[in-house]
C-alpha atoms as a PDB file:
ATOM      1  CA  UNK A   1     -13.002  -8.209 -23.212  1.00  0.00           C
ATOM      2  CA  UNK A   2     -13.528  -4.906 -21.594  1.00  0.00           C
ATOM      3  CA  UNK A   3     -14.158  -4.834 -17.852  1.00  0.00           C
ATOM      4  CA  UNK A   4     -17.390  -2.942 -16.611  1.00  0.00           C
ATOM      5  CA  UNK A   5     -16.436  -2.197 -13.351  1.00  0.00           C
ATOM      6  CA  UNK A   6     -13.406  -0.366 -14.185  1.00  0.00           C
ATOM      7  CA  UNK A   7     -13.682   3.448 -13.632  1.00  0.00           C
ATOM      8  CA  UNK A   8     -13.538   4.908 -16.729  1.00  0.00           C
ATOM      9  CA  UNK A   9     -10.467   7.505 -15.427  1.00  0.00           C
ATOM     10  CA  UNK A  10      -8.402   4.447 -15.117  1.00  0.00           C
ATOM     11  CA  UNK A  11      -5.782   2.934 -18.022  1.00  0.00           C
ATOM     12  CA  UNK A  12      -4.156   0.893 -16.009  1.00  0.00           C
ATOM     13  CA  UNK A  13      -5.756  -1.167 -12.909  1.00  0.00           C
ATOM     14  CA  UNK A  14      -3.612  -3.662 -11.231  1.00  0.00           C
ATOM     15  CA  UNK A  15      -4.726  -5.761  -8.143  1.00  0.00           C
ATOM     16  CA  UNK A  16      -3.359  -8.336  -6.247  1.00  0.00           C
ATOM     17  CA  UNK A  17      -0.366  -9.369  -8.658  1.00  0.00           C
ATOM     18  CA  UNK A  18       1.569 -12.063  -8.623  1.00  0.00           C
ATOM     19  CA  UNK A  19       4.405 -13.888 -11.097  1.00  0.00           C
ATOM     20  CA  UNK A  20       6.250 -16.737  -9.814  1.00  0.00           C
ATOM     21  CA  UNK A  21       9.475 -18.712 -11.256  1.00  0.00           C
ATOM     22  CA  UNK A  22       9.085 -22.134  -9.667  1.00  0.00           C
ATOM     23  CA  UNK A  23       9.875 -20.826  -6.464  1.00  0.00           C
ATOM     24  CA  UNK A  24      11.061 -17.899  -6.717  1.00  0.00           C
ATOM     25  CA  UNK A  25       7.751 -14.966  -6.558  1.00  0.00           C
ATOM     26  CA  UNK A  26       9.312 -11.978  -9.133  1.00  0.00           C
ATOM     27  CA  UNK A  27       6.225  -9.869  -8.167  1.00  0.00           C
ATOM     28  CA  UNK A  28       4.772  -9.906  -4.813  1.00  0.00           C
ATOM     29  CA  UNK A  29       1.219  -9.035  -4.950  1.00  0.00           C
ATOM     30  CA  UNK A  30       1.327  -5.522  -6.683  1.00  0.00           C
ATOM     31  CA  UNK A  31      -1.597  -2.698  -6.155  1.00  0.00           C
ATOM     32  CA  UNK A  32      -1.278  -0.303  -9.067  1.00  0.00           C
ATOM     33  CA  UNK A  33      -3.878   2.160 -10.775  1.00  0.00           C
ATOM     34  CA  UNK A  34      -2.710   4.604 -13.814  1.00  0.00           C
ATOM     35  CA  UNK A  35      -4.762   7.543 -14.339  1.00  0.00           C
ATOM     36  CA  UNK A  36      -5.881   8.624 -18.235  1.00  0.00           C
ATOM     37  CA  UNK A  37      -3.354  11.432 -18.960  1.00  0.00           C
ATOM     38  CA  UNK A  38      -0.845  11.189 -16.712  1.00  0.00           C
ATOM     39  CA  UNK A  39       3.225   9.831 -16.742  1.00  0.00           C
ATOM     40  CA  UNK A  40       3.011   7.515 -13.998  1.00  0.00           C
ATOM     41  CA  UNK A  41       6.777   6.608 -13.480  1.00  0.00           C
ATOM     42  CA  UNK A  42       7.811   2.984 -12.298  1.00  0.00           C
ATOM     43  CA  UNK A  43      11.637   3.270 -10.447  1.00  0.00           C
ATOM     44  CA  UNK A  44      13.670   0.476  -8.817  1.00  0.00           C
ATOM     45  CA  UNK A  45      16.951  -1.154  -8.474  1.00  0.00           C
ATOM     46  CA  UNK A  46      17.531  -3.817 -10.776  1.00  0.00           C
ATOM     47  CA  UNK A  47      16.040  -7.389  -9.774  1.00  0.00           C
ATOM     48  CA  UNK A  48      13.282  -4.887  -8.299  1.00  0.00           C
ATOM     49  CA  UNK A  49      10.388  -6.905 -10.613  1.00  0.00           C
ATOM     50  CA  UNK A  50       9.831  -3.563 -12.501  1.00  0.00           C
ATOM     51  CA  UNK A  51      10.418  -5.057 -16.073  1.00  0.00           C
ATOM     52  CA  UNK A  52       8.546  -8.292 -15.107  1.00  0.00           C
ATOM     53  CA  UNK A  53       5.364  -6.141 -14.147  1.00  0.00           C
ATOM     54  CA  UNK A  54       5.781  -3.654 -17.388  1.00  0.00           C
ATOM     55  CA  UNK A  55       6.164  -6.613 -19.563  1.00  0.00           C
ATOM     56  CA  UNK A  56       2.729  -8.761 -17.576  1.00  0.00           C
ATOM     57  CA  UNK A  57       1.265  -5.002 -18.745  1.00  0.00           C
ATOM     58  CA  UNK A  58       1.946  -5.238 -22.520  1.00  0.00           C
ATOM     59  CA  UNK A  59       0.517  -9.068 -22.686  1.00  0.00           C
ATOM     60  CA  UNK A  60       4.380  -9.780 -23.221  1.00  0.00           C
ATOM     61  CA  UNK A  61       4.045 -11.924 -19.773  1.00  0.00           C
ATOM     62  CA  UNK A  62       1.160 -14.583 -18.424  1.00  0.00           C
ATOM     63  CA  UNK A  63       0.878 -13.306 -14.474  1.00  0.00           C
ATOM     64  CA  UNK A  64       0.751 -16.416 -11.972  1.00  0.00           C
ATOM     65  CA  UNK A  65      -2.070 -14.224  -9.907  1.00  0.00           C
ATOM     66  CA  UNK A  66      -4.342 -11.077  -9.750  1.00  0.00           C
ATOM     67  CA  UNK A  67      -6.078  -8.915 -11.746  1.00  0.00           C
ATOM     68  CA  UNK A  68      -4.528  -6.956 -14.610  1.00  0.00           C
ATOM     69  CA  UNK A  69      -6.985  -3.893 -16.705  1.00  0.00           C
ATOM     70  CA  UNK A  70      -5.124  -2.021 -19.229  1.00  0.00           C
ATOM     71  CA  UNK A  71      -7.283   0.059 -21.026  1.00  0.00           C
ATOM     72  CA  UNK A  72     -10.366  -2.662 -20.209  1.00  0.00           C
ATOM     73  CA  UNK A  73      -8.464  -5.528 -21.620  1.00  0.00           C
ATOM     74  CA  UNK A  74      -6.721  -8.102 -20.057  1.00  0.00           C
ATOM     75  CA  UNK A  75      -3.500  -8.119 -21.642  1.00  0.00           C
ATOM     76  CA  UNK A  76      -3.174 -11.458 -21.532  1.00  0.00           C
ATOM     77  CA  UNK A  77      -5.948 -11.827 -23.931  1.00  0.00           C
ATOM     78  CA  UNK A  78      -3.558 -10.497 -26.770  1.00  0.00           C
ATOM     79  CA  UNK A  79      -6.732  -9.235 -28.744  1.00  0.00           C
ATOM     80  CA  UNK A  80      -6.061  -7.018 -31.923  1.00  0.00           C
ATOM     81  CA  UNK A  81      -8.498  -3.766 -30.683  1.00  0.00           C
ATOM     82  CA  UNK A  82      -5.740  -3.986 -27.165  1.00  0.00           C
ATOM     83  CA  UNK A  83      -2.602  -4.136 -29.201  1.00  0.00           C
ATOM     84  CA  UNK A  84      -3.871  -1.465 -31.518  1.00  0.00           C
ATOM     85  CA  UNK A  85      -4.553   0.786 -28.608  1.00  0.00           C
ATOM     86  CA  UNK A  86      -1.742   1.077 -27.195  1.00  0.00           C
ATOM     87  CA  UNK A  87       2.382   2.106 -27.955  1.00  0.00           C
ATOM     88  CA  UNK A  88       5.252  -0.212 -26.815  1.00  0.00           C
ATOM     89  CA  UNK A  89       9.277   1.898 -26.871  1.00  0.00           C
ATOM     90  CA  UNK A  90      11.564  -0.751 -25.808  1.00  0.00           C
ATOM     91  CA  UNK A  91      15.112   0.337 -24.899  1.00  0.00           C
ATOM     92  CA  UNK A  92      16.463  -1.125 -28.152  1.00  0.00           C
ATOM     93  CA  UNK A  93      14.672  -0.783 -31.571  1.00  0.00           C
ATOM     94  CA  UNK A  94      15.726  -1.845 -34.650  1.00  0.00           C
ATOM     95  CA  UNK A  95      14.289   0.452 -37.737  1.00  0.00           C
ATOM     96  CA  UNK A  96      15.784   0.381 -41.529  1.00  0.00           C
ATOM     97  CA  UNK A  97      18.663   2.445 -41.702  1.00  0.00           C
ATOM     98  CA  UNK A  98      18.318   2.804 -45.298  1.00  0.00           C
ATOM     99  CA  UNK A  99      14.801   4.393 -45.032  1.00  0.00           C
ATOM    100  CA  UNK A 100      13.953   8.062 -44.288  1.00  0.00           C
ATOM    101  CA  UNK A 101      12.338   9.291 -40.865  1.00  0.00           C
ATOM    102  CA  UNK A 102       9.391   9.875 -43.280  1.00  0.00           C
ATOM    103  CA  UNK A 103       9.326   6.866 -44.805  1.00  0.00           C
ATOM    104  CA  UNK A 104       9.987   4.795 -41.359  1.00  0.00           C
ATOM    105  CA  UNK A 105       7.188   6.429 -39.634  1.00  0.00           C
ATOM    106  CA  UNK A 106       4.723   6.497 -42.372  1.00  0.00           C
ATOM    107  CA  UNK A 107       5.465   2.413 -43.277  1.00  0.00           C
ATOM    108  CA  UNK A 108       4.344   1.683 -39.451  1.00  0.00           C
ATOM    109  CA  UNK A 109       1.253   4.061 -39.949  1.00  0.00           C
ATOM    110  CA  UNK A 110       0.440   1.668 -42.312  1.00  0.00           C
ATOM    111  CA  UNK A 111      -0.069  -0.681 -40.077  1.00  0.00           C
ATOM    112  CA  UNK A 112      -2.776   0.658 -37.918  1.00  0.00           C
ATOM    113  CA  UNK A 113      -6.136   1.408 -38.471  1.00  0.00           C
ATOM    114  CA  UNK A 114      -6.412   5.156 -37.765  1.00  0.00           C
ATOM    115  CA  UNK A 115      -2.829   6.339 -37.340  1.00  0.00           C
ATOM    116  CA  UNK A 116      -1.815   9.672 -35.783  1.00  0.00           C
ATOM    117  CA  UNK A 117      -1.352  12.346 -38.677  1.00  0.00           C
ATOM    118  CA  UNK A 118       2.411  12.214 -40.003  1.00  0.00           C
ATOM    119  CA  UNK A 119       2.921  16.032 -38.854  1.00  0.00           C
ATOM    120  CA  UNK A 120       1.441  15.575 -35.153  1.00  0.00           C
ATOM    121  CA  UNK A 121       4.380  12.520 -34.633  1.00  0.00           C
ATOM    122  CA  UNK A 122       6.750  14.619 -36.273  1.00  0.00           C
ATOM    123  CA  UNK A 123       6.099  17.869 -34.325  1.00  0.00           C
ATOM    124  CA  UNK A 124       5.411  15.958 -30.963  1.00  0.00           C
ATOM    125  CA  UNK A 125       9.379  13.708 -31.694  1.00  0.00           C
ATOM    126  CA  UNK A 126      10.690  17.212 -32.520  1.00  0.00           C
ATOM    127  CA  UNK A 127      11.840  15.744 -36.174  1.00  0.00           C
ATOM    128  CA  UNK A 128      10.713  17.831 -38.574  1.00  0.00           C
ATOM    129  CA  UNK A 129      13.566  18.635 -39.670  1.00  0.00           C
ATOM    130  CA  UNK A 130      15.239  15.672 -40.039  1.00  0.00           C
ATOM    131  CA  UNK A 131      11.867  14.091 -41.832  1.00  0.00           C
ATOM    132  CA  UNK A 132      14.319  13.229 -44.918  1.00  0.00           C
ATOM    133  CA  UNK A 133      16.980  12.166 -43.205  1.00  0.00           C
ATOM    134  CA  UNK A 134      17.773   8.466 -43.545  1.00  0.00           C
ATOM    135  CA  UNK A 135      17.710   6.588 -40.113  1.00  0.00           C
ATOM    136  CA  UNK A 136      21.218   5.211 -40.106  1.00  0.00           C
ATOM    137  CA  UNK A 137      22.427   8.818 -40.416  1.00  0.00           C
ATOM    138  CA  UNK A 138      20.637  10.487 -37.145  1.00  0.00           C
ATOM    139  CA  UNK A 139      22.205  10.807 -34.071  1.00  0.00           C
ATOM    140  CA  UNK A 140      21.350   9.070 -30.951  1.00  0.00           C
ATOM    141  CA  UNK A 141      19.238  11.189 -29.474  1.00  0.00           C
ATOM    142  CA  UNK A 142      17.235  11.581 -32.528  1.00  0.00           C
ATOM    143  CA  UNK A 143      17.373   7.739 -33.507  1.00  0.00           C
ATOM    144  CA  UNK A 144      15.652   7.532 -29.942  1.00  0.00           C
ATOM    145  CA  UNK A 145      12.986   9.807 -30.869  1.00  0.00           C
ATOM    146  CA  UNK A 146      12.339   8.149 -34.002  1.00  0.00           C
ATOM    147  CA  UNK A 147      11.807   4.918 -31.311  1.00  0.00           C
ATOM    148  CA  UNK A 148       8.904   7.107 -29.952  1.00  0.00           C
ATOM    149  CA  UNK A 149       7.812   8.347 -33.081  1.00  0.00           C
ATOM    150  CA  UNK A 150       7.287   4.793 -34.525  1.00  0.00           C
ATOM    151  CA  UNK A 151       5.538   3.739 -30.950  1.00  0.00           C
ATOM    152  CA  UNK A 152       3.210   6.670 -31.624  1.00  0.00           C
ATOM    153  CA  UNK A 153       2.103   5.515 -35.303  1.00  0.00           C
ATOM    154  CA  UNK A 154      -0.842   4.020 -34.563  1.00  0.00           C
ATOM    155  CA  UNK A 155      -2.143   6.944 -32.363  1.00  0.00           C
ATOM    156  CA  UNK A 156      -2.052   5.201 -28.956  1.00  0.00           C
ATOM    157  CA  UNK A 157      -4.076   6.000 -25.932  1.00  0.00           C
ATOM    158  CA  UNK A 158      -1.449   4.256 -23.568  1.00  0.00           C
ATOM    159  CA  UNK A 159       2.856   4.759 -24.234  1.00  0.00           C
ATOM    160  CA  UNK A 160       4.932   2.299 -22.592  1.00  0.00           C
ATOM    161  CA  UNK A 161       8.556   4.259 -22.190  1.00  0.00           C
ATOM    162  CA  UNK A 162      11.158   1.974 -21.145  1.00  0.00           C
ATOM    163  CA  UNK A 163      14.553   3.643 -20.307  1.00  0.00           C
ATOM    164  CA  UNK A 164      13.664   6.845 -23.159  1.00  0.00           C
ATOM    165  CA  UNK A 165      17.100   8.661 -22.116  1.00  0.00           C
ATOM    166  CA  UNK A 166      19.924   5.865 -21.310  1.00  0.00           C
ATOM    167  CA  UNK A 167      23.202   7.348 -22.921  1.00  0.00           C
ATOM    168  CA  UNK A 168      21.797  10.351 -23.565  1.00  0.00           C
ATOM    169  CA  UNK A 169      23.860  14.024 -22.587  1.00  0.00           C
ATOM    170  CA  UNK A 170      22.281  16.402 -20.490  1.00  0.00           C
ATOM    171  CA  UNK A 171      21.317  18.447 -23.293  1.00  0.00           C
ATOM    172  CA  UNK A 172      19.666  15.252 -25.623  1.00  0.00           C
ATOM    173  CA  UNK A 173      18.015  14.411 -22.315  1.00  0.00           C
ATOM    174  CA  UNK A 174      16.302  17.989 -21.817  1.00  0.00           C
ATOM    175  CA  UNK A 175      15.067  17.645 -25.153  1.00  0.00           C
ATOM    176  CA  UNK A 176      13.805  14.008 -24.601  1.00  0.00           C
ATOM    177  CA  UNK A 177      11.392  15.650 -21.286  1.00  0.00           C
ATOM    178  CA  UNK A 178      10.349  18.122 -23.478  1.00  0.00           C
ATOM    179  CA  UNK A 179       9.265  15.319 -26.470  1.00  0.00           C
ATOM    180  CA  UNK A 180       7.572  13.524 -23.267  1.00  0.00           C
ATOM    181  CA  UNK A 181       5.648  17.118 -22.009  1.00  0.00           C
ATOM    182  CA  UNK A 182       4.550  16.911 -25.554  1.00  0.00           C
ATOM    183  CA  UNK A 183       2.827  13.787 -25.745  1.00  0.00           C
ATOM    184  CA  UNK A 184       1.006  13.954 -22.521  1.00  0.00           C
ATOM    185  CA  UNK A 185      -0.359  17.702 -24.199  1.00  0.00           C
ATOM    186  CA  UNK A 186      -1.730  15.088 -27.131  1.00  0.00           C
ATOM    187  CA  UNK A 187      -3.490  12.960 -24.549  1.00  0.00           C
ATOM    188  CA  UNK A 188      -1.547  10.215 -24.021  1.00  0.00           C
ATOM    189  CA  UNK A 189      -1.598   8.227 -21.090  1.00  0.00           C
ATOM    190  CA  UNK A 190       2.467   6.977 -20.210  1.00  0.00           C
ATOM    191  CA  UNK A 191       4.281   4.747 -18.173  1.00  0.00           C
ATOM    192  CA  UNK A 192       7.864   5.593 -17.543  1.00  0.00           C
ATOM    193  CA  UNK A 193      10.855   3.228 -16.637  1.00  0.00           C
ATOM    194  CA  UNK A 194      13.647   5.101 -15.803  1.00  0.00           C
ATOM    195  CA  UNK A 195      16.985   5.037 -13.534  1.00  0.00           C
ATOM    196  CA  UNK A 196      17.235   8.328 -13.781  1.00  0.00           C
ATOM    197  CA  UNK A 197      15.853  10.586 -10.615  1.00  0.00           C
ATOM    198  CA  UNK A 198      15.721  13.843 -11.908  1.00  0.00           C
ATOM    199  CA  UNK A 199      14.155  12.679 -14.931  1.00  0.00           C
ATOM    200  CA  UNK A 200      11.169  10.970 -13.052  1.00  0.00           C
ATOM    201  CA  UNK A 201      10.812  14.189 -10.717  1.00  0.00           C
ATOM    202  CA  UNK A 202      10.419  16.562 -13.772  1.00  0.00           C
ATOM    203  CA  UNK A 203       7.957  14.172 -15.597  1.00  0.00           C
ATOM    204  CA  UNK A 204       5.910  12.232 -13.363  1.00  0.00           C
ATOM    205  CA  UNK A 205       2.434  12.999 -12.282  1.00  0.00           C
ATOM    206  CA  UNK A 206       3.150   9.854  -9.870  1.00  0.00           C
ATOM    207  CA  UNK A 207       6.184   7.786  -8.790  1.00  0.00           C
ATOM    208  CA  UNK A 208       5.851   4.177  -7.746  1.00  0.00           C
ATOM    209  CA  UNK A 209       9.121   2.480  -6.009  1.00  0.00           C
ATOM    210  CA  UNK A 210       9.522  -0.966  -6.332  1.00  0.00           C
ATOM    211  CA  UNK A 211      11.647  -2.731  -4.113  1.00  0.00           C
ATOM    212  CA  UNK A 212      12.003  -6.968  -4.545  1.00  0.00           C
ATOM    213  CA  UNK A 213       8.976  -7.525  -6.175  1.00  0.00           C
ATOM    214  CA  UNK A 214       6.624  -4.894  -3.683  1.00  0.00           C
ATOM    215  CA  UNK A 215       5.743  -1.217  -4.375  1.00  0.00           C
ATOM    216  CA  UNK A 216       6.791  -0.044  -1.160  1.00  0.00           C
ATOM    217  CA  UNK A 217       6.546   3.629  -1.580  1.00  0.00           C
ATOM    218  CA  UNK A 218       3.566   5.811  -3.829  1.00  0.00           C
ATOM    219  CA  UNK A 219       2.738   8.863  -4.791  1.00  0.00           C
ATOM    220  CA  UNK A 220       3.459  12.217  -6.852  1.00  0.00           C
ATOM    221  CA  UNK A 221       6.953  13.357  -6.119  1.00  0.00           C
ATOM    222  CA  UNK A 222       6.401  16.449  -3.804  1.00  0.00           C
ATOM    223  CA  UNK A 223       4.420  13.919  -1.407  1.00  0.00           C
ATOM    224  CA  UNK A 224       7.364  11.398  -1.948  1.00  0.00           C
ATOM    225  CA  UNK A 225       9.722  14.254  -0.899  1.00  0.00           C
ATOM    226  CA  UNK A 226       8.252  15.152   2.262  1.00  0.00           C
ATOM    227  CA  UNK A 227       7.044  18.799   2.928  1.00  0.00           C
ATOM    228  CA  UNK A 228       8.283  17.893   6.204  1.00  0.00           C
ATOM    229  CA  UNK A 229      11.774  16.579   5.790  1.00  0.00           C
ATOM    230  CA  UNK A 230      13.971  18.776   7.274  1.00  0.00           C
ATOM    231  CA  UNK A 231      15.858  20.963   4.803  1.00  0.00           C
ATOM    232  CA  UNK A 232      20.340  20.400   5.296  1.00  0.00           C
ATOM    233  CA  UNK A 233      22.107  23.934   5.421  1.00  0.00           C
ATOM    234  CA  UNK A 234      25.977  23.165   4.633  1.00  0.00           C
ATOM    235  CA  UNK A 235      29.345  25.260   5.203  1.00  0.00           C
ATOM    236  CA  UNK A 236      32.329  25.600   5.411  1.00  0.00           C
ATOM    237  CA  UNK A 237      34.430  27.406   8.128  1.00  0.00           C
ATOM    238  CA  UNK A 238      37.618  29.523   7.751  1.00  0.00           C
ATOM    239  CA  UNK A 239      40.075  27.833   8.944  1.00  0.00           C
ATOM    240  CA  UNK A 240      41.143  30.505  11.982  1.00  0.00           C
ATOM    241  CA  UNK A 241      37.226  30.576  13.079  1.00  0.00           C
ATOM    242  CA  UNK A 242      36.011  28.770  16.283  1.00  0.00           C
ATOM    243  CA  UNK A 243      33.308  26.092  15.556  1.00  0.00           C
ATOM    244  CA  UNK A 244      29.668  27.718  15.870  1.00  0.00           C
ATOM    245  CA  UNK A 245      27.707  28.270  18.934  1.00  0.00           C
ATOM    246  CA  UNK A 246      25.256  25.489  19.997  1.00  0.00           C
ATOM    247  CA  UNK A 247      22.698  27.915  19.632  1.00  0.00           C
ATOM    248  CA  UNK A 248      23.177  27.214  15.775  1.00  0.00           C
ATOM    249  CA  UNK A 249      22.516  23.752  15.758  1.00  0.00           C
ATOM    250  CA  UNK A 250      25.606  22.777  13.136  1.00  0.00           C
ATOM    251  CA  UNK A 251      27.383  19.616  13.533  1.00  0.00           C
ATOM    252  CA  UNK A 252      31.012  18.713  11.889  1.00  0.00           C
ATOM    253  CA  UNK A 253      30.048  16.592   8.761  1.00  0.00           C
ATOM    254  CA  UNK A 254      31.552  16.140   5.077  1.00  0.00           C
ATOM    255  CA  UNK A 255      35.092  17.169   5.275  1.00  0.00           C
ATOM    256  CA  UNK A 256      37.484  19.624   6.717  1.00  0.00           C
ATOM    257  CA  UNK A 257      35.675  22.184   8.443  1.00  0.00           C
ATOM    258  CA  UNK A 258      32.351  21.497   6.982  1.00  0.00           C
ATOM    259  CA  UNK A 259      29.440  21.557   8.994  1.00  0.00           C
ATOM    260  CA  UNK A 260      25.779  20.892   8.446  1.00  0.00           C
ATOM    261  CA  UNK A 261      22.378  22.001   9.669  1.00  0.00           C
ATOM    262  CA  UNK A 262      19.189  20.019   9.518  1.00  0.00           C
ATOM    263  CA  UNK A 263      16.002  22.196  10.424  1.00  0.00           C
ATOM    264  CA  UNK A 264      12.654  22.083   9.170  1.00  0.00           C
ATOM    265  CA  UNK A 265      12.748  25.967   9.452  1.00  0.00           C
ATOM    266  CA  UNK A 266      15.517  26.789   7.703  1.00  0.00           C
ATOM    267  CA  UNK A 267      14.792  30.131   7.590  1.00  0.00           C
ATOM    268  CA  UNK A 268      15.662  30.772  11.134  1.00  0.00           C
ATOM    269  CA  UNK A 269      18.375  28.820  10.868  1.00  0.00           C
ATOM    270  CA  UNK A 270      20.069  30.771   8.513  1.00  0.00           C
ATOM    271  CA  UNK A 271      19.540  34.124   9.764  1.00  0.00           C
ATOM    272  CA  UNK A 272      20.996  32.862  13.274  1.00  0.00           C
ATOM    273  CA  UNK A 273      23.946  31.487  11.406  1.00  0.00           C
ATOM    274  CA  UNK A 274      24.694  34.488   9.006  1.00  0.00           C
ATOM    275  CA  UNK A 275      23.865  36.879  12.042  1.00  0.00           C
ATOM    276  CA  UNK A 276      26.310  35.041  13.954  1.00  0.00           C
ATOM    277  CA  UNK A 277      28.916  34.830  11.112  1.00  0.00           C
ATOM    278  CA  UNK A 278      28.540  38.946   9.869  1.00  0.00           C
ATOM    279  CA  UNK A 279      29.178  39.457  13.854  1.00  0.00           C
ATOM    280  CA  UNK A 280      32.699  37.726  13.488  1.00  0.00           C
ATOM    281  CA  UNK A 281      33.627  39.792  10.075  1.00  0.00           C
ATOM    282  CA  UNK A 282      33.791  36.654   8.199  1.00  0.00           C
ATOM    283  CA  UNK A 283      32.456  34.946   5.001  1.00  0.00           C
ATOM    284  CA  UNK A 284      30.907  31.463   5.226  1.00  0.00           C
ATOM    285  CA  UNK A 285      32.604  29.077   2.446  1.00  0.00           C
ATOM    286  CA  UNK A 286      30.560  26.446   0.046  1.00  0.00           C
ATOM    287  CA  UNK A 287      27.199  27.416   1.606  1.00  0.00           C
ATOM    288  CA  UNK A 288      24.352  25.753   0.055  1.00  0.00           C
ATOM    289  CA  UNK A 289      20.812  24.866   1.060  1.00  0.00           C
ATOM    290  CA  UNK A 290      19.168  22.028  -0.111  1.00  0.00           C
ATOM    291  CA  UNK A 291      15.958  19.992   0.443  1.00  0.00           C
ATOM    292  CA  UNK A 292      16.086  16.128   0.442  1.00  0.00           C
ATOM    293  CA  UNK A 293      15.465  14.943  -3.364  1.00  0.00           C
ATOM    294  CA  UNK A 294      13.401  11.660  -4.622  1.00  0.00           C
ATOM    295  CA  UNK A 295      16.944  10.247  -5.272  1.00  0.00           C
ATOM    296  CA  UNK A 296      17.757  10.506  -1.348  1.00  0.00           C
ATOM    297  CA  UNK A 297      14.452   9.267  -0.831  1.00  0.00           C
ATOM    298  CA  UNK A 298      14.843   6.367  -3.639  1.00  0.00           C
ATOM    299  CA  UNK A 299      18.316   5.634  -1.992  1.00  0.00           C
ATOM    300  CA  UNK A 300      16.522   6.054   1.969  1.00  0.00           C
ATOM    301  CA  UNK A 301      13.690   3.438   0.748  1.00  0.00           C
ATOM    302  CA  UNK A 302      16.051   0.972  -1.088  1.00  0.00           C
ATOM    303  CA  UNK A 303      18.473   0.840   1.959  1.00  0.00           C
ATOM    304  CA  UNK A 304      15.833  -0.143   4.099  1.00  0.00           C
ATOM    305  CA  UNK A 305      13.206  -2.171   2.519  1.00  0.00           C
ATOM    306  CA  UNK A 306      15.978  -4.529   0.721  1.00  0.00           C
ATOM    307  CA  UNK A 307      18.319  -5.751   3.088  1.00  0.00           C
ATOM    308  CA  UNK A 308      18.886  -8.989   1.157  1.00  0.00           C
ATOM    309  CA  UNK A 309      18.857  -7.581  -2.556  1.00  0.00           C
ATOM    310  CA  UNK A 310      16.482  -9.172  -4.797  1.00  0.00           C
ATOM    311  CA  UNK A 311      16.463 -11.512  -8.048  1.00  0.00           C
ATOM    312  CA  UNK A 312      13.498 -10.395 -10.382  1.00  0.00           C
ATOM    313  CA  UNK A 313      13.762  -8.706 -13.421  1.00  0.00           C
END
């Protein structure tokens, strides 16, 4: 049943949910909206309630409480035109290792109604080339894209990515963003489970946090990350130089003879401290400059708003 008061930029509309085990409450009243065409990317610890919400959002879960709208449907319905419009990518998928790429893709085209076009998966999964290639035979990053490519068969307006680069090298995982930059350039509307920081940073439109069972912190990564956290200028001191004047606003931190700055105009800061350092003849050791990431935030949020830990899944 589609929902008419739904805005029609909306895939995902959550409000007010709720999922209880006897007792224990997994999700605590969750406010959630997913734009059409965007990665929206879910993070949390574990026991955060991430995997209970995704799974409430595929119709895999009954919620105890709230309203759930995923493309108009309620997933709980479990009707055919819902489960045919959108793509599930579980963390482990089991595929034929005896049949081709080709052949794998093309037997869960079959399947669907209007499936995407064999060369749009294949160009978007960046496996052209190994379209003959027997599953059992790719590697593990391309056995994961062949995950995606087999969520993507039956052209889906909404992807549900859960964990898309566990295991993967920093080189496999580059090439996994750049399979999910392609999809979103075919449309599709995704939602992102990941542990990884950076990768949620360089993918997400949005970020929601989840911490025991809440989202406690919203919003597109540069807003996460703070134009106003102060920036943290670090160094280290020769060993035969005196400790800088207060003027400079560095305090002992890290190690031996490492000092840090925080400033939210940094640079001042590090004109007084080079000017003050050229002055003495020297060289400044390990100097670096960095701005507070959404993994210091995700850290900063977890520390606080879970003091007890949580149980949910």
């Amino acid at each position: 049943m589609t929902s008419n008061h739904m805005p029609t930029e909306v895939a995902i509309h959550v409000a007010g949910l709720r999922k209880s085990y006897g007792d224990f409450e997994a999700v605590r009243g969750i406010e959630l909206q997913v734009r059409i065409g965007e990665v929206y990317a879910l993070l949390g610890p574990n026991g955060a309630g991430k995997t209970t919400t995704v799974e409430i959002l595929e119709g895999h879960r009954n919620r105890t409480d709230g309203t759930v709208s995923v493309l108009g449907h309620d997933p709980e319905r479990n009707e055919r035109g819902f489960r045919e419009r959108i793509g599930i990518v579980l963390q482990d998928t089991s595929v034929d290792p005896y049949l081709s790429v080709l052949e794998t893709i093309n037997m869960f085209r079959g399947y669907y109604p209007n499936p995407l076009p064999l060369d749009t998966i294949l160009n978007a999964t960046g496996l052209v080339e190994q379209a003959g290639v027997r599953a059992g035979k790719l590697s593990g990053g391309q056995q994961r894209r062949l995950d995606v490519a087999v969520g993507l068969a039956g052209n889906p307006e909404l992807l549900f990515l859960d964990e898309p680069t566990t295991g993967f090298d920093p080189s496999a995982r580059r090439g996994a963003w750049d399979m999910v930059k392609n999809l979103q350039s075919l449309g599709k509307t995704i939602l992102l489970t990941t542990h990884y920081m950076e990768e949620a940073e360089h993918l997400a439109d949005r970020v929601g946090i989840m911490i025991e069972g809440r989202i406690a912190v919203e919003g597109s990564p540069q807003e996460i990350v703070r134009t106003d956290a102060p920036t943290v200028i670090r160094f280290r001191l020769p060993d035969d130089l005196a400790p800088p004047p207060p003027d400079i606003g560095a305090t002992p931190g890290g190690g031996a003879g490492m000092y840090e700055i925080q400033t939210t105009g940094p640079t001042a800061a590090l004109h007084r401290l080079t000017s003050w350092v050229i002055e003495a003849g020297r060289e400044l050791e390990d100097l670096s400059v960095s701005r507070p990431s959404l993994e210091d935030i995700f850290i900063e949020v977890t520390r606080q708003d879970s003091p007890g830990g949580g149980g949910a899944q």
